[in-house]
N, C-alpha and C. Protein backbone atom coordinates (compact mmCIF):
# COMPACT_ATOMS: atom_id res chain seq x y z
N UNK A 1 -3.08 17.21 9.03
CA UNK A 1 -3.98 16.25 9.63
C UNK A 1 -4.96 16.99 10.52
N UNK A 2 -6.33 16.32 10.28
CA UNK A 2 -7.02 17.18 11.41
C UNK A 2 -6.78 16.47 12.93
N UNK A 3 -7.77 17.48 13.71
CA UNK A 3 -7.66 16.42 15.03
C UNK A 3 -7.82 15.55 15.47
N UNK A 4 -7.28 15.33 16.50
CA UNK A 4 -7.11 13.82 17.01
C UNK A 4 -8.60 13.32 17.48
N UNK A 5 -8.71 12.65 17.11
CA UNK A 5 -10.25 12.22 17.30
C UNK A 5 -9.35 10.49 18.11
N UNK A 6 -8.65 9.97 17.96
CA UNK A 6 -8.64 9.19 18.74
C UNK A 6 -8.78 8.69 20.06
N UNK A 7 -8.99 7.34 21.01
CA UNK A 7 -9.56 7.44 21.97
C UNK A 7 -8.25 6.85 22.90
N UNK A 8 -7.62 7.43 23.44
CA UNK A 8 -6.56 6.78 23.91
C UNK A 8 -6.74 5.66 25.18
N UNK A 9 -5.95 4.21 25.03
CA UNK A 9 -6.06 3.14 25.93
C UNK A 9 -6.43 3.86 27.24
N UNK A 10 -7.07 2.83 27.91
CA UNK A 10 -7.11 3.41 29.71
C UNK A 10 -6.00 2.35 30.35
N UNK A 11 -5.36 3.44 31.49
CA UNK A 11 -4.31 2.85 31.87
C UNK A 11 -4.58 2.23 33.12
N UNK A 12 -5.70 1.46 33.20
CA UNK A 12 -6.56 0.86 34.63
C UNK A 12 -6.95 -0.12 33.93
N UNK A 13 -7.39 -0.60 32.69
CA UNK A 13 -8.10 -1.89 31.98
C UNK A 13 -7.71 -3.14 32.41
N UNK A 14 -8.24 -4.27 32.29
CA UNK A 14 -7.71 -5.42 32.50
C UNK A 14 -7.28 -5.96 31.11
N UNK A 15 -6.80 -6.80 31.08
CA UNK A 15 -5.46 -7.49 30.13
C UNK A 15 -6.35 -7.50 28.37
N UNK A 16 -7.45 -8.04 28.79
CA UNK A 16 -8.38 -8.36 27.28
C UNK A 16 -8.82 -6.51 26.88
N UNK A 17 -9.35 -5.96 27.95
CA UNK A 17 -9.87 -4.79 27.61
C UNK A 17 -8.89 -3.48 27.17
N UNK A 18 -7.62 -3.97 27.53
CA UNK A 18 -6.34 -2.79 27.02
C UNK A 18 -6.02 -3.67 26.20
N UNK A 19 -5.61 -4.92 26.05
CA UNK A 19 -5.07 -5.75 24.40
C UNK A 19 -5.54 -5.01 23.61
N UNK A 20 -7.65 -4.86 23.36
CA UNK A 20 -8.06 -4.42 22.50
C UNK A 20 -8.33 -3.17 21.97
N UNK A 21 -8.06 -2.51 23.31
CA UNK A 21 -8.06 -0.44 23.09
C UNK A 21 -6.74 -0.46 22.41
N UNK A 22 -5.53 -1.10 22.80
CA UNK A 22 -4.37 -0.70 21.95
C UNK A 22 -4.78 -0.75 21.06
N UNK A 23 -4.73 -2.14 20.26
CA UNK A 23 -5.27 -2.21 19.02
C UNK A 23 -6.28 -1.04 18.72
N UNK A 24 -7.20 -1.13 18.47
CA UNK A 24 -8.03 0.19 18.31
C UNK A 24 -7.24 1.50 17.99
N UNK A 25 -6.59 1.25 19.04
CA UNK A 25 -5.85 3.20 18.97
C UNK A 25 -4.77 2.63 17.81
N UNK A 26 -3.81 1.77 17.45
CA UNK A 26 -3.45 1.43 16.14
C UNK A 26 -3.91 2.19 14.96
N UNK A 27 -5.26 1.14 15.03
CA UNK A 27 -5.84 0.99 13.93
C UNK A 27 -6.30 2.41 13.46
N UNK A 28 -6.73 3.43 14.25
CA UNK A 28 -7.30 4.59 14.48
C UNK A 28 -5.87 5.74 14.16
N UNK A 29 -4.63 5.30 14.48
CA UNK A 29 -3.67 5.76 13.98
C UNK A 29 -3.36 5.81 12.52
N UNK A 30 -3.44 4.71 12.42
CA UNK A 30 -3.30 4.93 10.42
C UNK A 30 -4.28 5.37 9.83
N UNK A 31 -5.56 5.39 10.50
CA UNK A 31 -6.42 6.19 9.91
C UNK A 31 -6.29 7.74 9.66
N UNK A 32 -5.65 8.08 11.17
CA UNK A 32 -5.37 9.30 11.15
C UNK A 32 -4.53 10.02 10.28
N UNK A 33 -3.43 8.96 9.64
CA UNK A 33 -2.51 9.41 9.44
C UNK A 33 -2.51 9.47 7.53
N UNK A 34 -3.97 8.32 7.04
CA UNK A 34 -4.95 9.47 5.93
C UNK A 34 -5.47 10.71 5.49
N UNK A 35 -5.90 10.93 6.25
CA UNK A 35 -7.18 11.94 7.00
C UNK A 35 -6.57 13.00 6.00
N UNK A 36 -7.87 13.19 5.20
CA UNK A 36 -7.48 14.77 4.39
C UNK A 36 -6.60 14.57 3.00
N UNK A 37 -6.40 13.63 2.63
CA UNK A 37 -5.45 13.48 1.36
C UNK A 37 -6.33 12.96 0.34
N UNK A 38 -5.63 13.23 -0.91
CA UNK A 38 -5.98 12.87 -1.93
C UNK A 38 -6.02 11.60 -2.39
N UNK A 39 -6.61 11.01 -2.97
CA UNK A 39 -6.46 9.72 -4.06
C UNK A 39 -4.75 9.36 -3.97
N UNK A 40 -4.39 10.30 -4.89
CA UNK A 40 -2.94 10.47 -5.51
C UNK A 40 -2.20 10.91 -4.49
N UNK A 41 -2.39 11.50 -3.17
CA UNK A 41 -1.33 11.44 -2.25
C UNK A 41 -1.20 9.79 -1.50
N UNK A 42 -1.92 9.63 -1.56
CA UNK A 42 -2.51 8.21 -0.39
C UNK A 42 -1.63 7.09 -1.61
N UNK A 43 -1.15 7.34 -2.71
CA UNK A 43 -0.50 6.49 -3.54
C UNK A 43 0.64 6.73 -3.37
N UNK A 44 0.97 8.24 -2.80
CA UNK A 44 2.94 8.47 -3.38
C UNK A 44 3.64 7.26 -2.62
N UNK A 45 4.62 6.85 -3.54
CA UNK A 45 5.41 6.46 -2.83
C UNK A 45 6.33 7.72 -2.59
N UNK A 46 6.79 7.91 -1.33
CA UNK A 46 7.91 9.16 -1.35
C UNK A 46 9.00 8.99 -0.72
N UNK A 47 9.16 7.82 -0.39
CA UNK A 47 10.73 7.47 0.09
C UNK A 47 11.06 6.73 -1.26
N UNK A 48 12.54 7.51 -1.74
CA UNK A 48 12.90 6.82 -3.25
C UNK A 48 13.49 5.16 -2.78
N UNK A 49 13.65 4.57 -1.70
CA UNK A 49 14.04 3.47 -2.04
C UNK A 49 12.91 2.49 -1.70
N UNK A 50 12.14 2.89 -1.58
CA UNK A 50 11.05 2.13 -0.86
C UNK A 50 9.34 2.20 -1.84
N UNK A 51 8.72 1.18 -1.92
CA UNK A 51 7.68 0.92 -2.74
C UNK A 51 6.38 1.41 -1.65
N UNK A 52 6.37 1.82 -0.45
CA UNK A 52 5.73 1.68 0.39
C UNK A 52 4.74 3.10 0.20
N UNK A 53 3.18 2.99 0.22
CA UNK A 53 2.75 4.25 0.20
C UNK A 53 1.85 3.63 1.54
N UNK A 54 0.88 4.90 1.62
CA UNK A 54 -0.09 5.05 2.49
C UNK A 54 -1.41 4.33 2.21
N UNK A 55 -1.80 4.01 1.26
CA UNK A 55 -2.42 3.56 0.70
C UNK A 55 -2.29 1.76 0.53
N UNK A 56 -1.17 1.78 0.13
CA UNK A 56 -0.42 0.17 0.59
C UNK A 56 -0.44 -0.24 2.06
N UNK A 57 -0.30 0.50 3.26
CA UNK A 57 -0.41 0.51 4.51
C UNK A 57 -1.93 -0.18 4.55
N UNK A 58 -2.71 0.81 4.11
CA UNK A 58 -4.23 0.38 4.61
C UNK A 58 -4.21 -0.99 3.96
N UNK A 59 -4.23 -1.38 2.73
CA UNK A 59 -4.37 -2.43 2.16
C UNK A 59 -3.74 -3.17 2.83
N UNK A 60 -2.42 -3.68 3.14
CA UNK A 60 -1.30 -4.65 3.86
C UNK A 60 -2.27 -4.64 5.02
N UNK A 61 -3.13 -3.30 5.65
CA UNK A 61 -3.77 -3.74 7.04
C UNK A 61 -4.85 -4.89 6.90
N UNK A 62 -5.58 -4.66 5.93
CA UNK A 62 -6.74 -5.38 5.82
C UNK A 62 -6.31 -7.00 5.51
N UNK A 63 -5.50 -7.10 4.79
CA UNK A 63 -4.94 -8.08 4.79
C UNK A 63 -4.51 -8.95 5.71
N UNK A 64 -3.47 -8.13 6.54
CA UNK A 64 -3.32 -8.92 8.04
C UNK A 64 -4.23 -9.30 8.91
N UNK A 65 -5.34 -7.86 8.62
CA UNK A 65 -6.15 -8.63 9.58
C UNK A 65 -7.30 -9.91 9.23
N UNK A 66 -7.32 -9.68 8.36
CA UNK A 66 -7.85 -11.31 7.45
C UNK A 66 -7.13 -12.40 8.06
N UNK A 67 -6.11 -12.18 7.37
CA UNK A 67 -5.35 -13.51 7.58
C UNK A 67 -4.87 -13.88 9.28
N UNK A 68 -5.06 -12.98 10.39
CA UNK A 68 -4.54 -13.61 11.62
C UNK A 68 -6.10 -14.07 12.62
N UNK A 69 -7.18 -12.82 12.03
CA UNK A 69 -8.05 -13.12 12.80
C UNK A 69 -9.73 -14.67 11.94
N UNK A 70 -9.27 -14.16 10.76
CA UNK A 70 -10.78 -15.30 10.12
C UNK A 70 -9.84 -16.39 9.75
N UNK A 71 -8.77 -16.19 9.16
CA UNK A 71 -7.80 -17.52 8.45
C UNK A 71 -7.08 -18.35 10.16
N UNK A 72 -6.36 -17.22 10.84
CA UNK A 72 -5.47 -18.13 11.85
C UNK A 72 -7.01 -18.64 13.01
N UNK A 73 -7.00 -17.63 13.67
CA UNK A 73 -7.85 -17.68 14.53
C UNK A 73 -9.38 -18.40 14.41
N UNK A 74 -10.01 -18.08 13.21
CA UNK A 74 -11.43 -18.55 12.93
C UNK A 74 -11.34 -19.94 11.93
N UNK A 75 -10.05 -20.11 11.45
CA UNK A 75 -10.12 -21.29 10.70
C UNK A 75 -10.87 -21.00 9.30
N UNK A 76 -11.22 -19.58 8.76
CA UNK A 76 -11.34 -19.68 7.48
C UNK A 76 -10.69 -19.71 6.48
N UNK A 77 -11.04 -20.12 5.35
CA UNK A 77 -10.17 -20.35 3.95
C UNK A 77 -10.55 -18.91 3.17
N UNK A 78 -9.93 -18.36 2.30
CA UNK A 78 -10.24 -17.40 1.50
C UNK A 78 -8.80 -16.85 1.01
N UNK A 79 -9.04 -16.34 -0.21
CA UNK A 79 -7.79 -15.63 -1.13
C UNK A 79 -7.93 -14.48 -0.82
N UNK A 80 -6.50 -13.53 -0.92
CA UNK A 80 -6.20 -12.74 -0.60
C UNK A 80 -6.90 -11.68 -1.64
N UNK A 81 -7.31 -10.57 -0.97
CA UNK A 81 -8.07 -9.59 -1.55
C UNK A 81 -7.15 -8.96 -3.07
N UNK A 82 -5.86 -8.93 -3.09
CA UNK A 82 -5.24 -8.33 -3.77
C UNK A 82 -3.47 -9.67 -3.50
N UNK A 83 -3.70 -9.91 -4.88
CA UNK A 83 -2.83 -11.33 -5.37
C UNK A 83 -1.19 -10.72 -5.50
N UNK A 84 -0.27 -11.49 -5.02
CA UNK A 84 1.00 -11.65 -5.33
C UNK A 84 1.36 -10.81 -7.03
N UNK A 85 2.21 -9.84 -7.20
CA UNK A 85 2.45 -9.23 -8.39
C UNK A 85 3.80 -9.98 -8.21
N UNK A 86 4.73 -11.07 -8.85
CA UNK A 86 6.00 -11.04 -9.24
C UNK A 86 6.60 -11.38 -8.53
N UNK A 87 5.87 -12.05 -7.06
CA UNK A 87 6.28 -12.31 -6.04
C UNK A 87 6.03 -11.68 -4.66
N UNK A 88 5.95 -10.29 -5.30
CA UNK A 88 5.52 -9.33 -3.83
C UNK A 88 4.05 -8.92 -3.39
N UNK A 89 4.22 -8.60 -2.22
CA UNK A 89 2.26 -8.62 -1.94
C UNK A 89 1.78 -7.85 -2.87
N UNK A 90 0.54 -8.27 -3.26
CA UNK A 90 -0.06 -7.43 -4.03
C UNK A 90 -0.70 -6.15 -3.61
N UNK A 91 -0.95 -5.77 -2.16
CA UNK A 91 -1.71 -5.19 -1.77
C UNK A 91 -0.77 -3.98 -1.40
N UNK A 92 0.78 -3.89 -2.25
CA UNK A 92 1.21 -2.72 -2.02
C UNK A 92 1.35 -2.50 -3.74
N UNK A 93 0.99 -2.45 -4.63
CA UNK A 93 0.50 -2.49 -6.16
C UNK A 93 -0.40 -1.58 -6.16
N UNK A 94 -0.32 -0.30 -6.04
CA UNK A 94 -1.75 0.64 -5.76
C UNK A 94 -1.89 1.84 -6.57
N UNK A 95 -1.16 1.72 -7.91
CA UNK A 95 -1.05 2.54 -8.87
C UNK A 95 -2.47 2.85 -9.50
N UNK A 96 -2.59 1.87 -9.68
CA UNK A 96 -4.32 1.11 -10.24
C UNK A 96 -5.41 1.02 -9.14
N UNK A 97 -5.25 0.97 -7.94
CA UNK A 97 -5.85 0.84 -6.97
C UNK A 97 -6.97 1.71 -6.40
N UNK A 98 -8.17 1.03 -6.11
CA UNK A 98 -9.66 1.63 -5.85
C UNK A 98 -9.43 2.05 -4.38
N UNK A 99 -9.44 2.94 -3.86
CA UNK A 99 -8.78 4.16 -2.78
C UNK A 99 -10.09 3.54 -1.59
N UNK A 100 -11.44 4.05 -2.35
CA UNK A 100 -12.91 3.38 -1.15
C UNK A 100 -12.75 2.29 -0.87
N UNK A 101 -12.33 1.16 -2.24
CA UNK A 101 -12.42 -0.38 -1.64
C UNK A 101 -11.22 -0.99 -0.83
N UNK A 102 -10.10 0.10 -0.97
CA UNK A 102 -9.61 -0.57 -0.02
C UNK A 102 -9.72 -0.51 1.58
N UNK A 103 -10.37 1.36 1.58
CA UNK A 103 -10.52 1.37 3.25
C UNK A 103 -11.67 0.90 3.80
N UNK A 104 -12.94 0.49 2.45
CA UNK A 104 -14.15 -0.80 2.98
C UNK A 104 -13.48 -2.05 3.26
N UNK A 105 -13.03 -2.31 2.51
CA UNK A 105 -12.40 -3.85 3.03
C UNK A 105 -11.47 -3.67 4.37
N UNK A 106 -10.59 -2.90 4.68
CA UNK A 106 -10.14 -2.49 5.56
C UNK A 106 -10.84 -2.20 7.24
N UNK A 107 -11.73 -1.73 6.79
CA UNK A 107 -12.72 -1.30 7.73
C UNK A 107 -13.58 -2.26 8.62
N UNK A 108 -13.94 -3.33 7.06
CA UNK A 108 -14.86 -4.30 7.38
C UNK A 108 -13.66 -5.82 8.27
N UNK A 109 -12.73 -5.74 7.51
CA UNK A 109 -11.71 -6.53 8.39
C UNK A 109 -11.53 -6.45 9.88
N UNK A 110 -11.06 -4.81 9.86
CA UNK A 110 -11.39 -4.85 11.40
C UNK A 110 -12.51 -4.94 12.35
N UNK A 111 -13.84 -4.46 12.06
CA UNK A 111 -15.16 -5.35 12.30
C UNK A 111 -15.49 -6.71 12.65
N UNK A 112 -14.91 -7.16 11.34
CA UNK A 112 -14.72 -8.65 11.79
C UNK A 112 -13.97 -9.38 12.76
N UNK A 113 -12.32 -8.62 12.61
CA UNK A 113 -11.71 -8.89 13.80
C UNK A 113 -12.06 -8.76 15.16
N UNK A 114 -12.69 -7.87 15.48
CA UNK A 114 -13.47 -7.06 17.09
C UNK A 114 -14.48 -8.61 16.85
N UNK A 115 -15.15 -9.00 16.15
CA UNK A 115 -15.89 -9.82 16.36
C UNK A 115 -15.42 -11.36 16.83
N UNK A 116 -14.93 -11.48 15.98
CA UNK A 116 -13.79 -13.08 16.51
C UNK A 116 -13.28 -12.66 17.80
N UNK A 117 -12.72 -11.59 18.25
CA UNK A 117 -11.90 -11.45 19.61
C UNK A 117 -13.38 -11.76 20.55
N UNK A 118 -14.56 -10.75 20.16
CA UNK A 118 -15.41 -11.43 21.38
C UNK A 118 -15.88 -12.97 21.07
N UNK A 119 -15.89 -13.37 20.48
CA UNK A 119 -16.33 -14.74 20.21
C UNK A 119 -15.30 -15.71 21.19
N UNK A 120 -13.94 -15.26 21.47
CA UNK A 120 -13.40 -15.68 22.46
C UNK A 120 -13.51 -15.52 23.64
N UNK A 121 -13.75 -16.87 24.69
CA UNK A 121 -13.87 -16.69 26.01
C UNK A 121 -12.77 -15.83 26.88
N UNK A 122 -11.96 -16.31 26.71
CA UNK A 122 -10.56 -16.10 27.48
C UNK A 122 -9.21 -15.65 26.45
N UNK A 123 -8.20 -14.68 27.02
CA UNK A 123 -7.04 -14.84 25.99
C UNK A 123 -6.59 -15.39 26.07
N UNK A 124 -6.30 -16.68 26.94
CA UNK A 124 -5.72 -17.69 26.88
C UNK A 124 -6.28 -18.69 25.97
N UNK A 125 -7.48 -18.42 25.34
CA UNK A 125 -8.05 -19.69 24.53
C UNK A 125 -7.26 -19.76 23.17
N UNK A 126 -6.81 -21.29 22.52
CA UNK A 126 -5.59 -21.04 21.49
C UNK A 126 -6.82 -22.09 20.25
N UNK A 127 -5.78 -21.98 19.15
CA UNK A 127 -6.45 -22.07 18.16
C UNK A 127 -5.34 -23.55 18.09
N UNK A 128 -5.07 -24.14 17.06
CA UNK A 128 -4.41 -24.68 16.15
C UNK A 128 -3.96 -24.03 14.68
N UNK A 129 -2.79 -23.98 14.70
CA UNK A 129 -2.60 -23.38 12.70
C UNK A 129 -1.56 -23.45 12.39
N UNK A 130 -1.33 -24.55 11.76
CA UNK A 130 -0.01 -24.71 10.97
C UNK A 130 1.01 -25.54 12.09
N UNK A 131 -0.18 -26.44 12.83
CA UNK A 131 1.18 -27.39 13.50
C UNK A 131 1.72 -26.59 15.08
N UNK A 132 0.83 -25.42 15.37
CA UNK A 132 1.43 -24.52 16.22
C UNK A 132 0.19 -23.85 17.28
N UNK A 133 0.36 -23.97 18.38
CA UNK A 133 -1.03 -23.45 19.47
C UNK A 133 -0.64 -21.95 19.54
N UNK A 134 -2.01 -21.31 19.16
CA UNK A 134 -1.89 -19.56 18.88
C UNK A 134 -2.97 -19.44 19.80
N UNK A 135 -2.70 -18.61 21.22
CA UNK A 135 -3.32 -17.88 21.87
C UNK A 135 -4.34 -16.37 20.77
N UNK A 136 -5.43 -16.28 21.57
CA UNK A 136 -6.13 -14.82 21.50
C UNK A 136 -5.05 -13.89 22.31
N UNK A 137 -4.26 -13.84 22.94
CA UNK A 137 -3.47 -12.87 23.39
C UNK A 137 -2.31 -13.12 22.49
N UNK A 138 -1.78 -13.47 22.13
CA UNK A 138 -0.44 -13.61 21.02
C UNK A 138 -1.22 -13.01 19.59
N UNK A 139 -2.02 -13.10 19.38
CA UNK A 139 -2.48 -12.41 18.23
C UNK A 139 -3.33 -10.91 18.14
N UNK A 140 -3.34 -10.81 19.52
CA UNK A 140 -3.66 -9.37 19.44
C UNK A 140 -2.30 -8.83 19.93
N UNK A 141 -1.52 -8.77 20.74
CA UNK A 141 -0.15 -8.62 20.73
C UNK A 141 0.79 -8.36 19.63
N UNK A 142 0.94 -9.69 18.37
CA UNK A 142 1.38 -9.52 16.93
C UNK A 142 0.47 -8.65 16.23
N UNK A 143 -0.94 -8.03 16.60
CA UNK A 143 -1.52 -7.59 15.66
C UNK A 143 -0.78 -5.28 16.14
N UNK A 144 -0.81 -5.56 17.56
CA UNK A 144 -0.23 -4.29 18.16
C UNK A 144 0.90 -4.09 17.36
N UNK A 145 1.62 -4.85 17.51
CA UNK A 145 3.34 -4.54 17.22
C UNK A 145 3.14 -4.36 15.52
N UNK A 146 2.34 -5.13 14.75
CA UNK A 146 2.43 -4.79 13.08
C UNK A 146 1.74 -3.19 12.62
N UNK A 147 0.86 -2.64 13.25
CA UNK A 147 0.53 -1.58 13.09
C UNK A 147 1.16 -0.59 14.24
N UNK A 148 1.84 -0.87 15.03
CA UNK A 148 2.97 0.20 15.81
C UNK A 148 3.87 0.31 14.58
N UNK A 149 4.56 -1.03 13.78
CA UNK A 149 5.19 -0.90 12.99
C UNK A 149 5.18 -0.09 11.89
N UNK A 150 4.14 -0.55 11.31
CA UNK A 150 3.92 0.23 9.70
C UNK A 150 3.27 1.93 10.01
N UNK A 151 2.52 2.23 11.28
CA UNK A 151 1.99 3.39 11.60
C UNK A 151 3.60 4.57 11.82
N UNK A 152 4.91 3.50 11.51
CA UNK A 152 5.83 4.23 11.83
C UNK A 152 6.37 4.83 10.45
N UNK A 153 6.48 3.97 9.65
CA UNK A 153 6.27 4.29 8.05
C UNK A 153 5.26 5.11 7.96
N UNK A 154 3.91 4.85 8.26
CA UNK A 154 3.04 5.83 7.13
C UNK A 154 3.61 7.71 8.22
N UNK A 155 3.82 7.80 9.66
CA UNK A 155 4.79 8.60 9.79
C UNK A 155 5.40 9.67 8.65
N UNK A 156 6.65 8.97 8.43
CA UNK A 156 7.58 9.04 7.49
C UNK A 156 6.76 9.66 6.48
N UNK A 157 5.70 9.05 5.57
CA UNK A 157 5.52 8.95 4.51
C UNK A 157 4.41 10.45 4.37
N UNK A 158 3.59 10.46 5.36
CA UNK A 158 2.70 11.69 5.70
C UNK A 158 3.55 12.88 5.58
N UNK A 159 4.45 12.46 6.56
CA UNK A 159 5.93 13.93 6.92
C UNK A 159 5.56 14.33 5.13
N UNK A 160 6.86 13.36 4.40
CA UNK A 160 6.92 13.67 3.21
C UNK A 160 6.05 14.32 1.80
N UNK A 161 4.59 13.84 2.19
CA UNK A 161 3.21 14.53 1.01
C UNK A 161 3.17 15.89 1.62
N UNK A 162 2.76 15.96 2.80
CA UNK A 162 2.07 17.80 2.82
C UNK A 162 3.08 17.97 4.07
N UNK A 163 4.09 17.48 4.85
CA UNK A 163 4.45 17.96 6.10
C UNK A 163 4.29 17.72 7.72
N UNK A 164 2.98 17.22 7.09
CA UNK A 164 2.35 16.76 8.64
C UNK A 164 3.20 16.16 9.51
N UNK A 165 2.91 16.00 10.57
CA UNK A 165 3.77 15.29 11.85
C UNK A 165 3.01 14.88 12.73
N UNK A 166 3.55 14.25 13.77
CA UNK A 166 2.47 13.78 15.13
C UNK A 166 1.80 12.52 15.16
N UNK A 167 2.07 12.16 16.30
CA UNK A 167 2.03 10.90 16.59
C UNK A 167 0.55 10.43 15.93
């Protein structure tokens, strides 16, 4: 991996302005944790029990962030970029998979997301969805913890293609 080009949270921010540097530094994590690979590495799966590549990461990202920030939060309708295979997300199906379109769509998701967050006054301002009041702070919160999560996998999965390590 090359260097860290990331911008790490400030530990003085107020509540909206560190919600969204975490995030950021996330998002900027799995990027990192691309950086320099091939097509065909960014596909391995390399844990034998697990379907999970690096490449599936980015995709599953763009996805989430669709669906919590324009679907939950903004109230838009739209199908998922990459459809259910057999039951399971489609957006970890990446055998076949266009490597640019997924980190444009990816990219542009999070764009969009930064945009809906300022479109909110307050993090206390909540949405309606599905019968249930969703704060702007509960969804950047769930959006922290899903890419702390999977940034722990693609981890793993980096270790395994060339060696790499580091946070």
């Amino acid at each position: 991996m090359s260097d860290d080009q990331r911008t790490a949270p400030s530990k003085v921010a107020g509540d909206r302005a560190s919600l969204a540097s975490f995030l950021d530094y996330q998002r900027a994590t799995l990027a990192m944790k691309c950086q320099g690979l091939t097509d065909e590495q960014l596909k391995q799966k390399t844990v034998p029990t697990s379907g999970l590549s690096l490449l599936g990461l980015v995709r599953h990202a763009a996805v989430v962030e669709r669906s919590w920030f324009r679907m939950v939060l903004s109230g838009e309708q739209g199908a998922a970029p990459w459809p259910a295979v057999d039951g399971v997300f489609g957006e970890f199906h990446v055998d076949d998979a266009d490597v640019d379109e997924a980190f444009t769509l990816w990219r542009e998701a999070c764009e969009g997301s930064r945009a809906v967050t300022d479109a909110f006054e307050s993090l206390d301002d909540t949405v309606e969805f599905q019968g249930e009041s969703i704060s702007l702070r509960y969804a950047l919160t769930h959006m922290i913890e899903e890419y702390a999560r999977h940034n722990g996998h693609a981890d793993l999965l980096r270790e395994a293609i060339d060696g790499a390590v580091g946070e």
